[in-house]
Protein backbone atom coordinates (compact mmCIF):
# COMPACT_ATOMS: atom_id res chain seq x y z
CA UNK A 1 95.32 114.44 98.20
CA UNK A 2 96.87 117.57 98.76
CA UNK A 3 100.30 116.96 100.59
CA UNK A 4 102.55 119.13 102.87
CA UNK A 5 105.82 120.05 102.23
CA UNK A 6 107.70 117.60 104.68
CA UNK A 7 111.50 118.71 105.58
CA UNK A 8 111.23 115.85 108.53
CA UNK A 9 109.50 112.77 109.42
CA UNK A 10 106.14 113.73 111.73
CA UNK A 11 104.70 112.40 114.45
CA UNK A 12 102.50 109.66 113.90
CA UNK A 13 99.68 111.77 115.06
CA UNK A 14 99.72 113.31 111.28
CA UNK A 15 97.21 111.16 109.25
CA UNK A 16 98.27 112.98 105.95
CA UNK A 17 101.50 111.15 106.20
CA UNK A 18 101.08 107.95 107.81
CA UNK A 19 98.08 104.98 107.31
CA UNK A 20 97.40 102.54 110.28
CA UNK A 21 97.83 98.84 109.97
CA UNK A 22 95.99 96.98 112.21
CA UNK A 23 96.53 93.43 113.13
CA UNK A 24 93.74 91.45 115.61
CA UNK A 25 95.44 87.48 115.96
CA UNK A 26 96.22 86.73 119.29
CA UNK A 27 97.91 90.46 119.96
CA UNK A 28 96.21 93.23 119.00
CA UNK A 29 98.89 95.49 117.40
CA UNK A 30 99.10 98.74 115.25
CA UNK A 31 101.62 100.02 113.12
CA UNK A 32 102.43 103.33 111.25
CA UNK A 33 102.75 102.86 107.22
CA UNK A 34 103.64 106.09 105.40
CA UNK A 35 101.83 106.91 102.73
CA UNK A 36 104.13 107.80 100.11
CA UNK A 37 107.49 105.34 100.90
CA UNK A 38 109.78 107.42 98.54
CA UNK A 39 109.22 110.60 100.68
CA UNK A 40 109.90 108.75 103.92
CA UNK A 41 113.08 106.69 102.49
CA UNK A 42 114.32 110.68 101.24
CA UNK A 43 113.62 111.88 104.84
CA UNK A 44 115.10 109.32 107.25
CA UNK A 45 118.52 109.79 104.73
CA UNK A 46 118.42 113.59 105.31
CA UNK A 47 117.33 112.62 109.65
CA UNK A 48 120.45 109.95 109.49
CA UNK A 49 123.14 112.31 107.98
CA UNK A 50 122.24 115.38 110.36
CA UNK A 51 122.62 112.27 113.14
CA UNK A 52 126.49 111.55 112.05
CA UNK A 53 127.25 114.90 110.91
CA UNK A 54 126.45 115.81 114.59
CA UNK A 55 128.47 113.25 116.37
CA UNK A 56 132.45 112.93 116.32
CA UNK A 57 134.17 111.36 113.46
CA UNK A 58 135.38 108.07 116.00
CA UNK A 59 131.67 107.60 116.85
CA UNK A 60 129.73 107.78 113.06
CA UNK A 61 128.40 104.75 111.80
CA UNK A 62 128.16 103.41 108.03
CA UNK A 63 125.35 104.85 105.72
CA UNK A 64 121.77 104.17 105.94
């Protein structure tokens, strides 16, 4: 598979990135897997620091 350079998490609409998991009991559901779970865990720390670093130092939170 030839992957993309990700700098931020994509919309679910990229199928590159994320696999569906679909689930039929008694509610139908979906959910978004991404492929390659190092790459996502790497990108939400990168989406979480820009987060705090943006807000005032009384209203960051703990790490990720």
């Amino acid at each position: 598979m030839n992957q993309l350079p990700y700098t931020a998490i994509p919309d679910t609409s990229d199928s590159n990135y994320w696999e569906l998991k679909i689930v039929q009991n008694n509610v139908r559901s979906t959910t978004f897997i991404p492929r390659d779970k190092e790459l996502h865990q790497r990108l939400r720390v990168q989406a979480w620091a820009l987060i705090q670093a943006s807000l005032t130092k009384k209203n960051r939170k703990g790490s990720y």
